[in-house]
Protein backbone atom coordinates (compact mmCIF):
# COMPACT_ATOMS: atom_id res chain seq x y z
CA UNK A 1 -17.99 20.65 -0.76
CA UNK A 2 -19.67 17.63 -2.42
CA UNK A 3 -16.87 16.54 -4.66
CA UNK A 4 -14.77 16.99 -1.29
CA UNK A 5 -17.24 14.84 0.75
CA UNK A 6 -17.29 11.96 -2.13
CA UNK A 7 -13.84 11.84 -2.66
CA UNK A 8 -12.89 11.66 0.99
CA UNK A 9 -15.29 8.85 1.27
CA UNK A 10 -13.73 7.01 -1.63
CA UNK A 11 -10.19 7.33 -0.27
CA UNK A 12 -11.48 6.16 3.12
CA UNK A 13 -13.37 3.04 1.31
CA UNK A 14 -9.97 2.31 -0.99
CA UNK A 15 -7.77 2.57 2.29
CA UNK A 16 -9.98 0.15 3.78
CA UNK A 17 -10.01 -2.28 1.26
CA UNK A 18 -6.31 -1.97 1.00
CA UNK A 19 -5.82 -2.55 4.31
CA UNK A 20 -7.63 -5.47 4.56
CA UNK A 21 -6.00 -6.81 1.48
CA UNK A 22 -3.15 -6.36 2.84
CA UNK A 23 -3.45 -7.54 6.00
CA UNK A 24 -4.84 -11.23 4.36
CA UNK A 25 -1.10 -11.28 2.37
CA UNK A 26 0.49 -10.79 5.79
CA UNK A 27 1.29 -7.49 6.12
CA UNK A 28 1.15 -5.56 9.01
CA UNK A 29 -0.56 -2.45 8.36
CA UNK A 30 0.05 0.76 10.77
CA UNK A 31 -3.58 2.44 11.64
CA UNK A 32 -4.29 5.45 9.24
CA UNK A 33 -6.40 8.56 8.87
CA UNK A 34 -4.29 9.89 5.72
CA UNK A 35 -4.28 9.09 2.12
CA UNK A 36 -1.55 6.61 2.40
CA UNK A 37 -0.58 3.49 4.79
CA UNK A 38 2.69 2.24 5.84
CA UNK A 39 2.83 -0.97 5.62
CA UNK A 40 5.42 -4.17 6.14
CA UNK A 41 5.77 -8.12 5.44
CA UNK A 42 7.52 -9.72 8.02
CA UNK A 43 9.27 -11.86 5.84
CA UNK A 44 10.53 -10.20 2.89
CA UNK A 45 12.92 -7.11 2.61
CA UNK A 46 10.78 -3.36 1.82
CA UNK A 47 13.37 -2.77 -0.83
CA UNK A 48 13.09 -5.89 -2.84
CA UNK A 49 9.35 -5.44 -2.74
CA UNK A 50 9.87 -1.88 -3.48
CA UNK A 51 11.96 -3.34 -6.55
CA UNK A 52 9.35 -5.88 -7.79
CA UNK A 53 6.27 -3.46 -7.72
CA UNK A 54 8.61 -0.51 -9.87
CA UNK A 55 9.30 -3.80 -12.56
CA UNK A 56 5.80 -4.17 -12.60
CA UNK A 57 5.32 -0.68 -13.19
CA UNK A 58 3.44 0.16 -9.59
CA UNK A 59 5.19 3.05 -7.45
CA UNK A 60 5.41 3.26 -4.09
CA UNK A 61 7.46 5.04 -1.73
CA UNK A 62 10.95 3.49 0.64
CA UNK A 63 12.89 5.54 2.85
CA UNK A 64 16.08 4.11 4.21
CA UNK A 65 16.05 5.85 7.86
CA UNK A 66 15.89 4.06 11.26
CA UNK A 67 12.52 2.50 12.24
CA UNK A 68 10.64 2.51 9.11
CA UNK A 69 13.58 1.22 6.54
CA UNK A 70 10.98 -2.02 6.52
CA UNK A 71 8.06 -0.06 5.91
CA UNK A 72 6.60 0.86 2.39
CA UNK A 73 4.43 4.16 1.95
CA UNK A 74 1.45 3.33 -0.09
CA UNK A 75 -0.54 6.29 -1.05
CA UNK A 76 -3.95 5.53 -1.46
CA UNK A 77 -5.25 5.41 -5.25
CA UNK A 78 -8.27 4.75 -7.04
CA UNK A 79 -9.81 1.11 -6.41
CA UNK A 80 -8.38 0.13 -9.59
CA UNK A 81 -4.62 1.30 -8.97
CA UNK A 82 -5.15 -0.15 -5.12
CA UNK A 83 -6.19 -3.64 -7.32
CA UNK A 84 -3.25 -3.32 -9.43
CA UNK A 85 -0.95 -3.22 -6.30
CA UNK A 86 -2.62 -6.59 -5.01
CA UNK A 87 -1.95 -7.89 -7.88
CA UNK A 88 1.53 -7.35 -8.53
CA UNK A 89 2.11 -8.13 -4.88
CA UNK A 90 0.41 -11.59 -5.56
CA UNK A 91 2.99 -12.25 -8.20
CA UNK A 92 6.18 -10.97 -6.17
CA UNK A 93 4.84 -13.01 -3.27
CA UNK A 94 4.45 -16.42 -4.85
């Protein structure tokens, strides 16, 4: 139950973070209580970003269906994967 407990908490923190870190790069994040987000920049196409992070050797999920064809599923890592994703997004986005 402990190991539980602490590593809900440290998803919870990382999703937080990520959020946030997102949000400040102008994404718009949807509200989660899972281990991932969905999340979307209103100005650039979820497949080219999709595109950029798998060159930089960061995975993330893109369905092509109605509705959420913008969105990117971003399961939530340790704090160093979830830096590594700010990071490459920082370089895509420049």
């Amino acid at each position: 139950h402990a190991h539980f407990e602490q590593t809900r908490q440290q998803i919870i923190a990382s999703r937080e973070w990520l959020t946030g870190a997102l949000t400040q790069r102008g994404f718009a994040c949807l509200p989660s209580s899972a281990n991932f987000l969905f999340a979307r920049h209103p100005a650039r196409d979820a497949a080219t970003l999709m595109q950029g992070l798998r060159e930089r050797r960061v995975l993330v999920r893109h369905f092509r269906q109605p509705r959420i064809e913008q969105y990117l599923r971003i399961t939530i890592g340790t704090q160093a994967e979830c830096e590594k994703l700010v990071a490459a997004f920082d370089e895509i986005l420049k």
